[in-house]
Protein backbone atom coordinates (compact mmCIF):
# COMPACT_ATOMS: atom_id res chain seq x y z
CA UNK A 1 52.87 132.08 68.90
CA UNK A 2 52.80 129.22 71.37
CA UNK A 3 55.39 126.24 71.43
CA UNK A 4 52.93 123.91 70.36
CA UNK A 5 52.27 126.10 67.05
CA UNK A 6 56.06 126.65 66.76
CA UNK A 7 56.87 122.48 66.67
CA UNK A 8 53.82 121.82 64.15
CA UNK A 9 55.57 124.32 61.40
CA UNK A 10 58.47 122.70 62.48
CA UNK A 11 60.30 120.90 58.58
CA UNK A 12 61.32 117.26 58.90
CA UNK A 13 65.31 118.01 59.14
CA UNK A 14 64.34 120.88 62.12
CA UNK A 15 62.27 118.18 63.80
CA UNK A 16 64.69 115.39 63.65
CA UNK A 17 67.26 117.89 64.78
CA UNK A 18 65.42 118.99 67.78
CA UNK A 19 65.00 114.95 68.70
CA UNK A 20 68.25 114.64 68.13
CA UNK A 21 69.51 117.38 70.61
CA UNK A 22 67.04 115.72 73.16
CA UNK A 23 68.47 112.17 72.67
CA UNK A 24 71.91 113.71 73.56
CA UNK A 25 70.72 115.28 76.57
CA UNK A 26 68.91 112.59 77.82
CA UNK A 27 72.03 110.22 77.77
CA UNK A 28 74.31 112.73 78.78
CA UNK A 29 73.22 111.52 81.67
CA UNK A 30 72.66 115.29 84.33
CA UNK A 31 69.25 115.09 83.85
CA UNK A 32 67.23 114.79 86.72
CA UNK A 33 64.32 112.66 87.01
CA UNK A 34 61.46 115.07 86.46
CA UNK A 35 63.79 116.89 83.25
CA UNK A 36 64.12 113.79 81.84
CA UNK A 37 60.16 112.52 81.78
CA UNK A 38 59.69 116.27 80.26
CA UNK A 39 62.03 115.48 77.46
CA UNK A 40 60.88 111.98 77.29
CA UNK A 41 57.66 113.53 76.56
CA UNK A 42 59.07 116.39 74.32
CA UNK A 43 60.97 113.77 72.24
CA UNK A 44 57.92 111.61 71.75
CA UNK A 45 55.71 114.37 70.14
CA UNK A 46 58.77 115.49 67.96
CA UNK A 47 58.61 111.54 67.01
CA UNK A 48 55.29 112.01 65.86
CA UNK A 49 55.58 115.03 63.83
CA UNK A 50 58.32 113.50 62.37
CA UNK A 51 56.93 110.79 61.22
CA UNK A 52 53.65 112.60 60.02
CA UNK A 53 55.73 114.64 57.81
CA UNK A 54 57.76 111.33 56.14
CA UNK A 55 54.08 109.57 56.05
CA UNK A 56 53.29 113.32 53.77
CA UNK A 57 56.16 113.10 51.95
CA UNK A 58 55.80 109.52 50.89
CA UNK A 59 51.95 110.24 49.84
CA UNK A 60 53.21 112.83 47.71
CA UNK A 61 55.35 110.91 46.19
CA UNK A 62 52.81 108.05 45.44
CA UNK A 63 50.35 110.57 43.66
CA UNK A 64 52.91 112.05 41.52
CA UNK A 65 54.19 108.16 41.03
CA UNK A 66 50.34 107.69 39.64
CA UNK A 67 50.35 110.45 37.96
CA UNK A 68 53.59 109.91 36.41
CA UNK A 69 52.23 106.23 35.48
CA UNK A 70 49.27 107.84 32.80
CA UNK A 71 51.47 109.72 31.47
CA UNK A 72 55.79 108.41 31.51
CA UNK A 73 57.90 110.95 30.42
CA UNK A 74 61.37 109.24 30.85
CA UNK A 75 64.90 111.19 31.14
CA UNK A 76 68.17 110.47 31.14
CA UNK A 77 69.39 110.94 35.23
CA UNK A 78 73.04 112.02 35.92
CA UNK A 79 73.20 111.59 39.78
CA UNK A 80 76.09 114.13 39.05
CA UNK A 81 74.36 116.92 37.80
């Protein structure tokens, strides 16, 4: 399985970890130049897969929003349950 194949099943919270490890080591500052335009790059594409996942989530969530809208079924919520 290539890296590219490996970062597209990549979940949101893995993704945004990864992007998070790379901010880090970018500021940390012991990067070289050429390391640091490959994580530039790295970070960038984790951006976007990121993102694509939080633009699937939030379609999701507007269908079932619709869907809930024909037909409301309200309950009570207990945030502590």
């Amino acid at each position: 399985m290539t890296k590219k194949t490996k970062d597209k099943e990549l979940s949101f919270e893995e993704g945004l970890e990864k992007l998070e490890a790379i901010v880090e080591e970018m500021e940390s500052g012991e990067l070289n130049l050429d390391n640091l335009v490959k994580r530039y790059e790295a970070g960038s594409k984790l951006l976007v897969h990121c993102d694509k996942k939080i633009s699937e989530a939030e379609a999701k969530i507007e269908i079932l929003r619709n869907q809930d809208a024909e037909n409301p079924e309200f309950e009570n919520f207990d945030p502590d349950e």
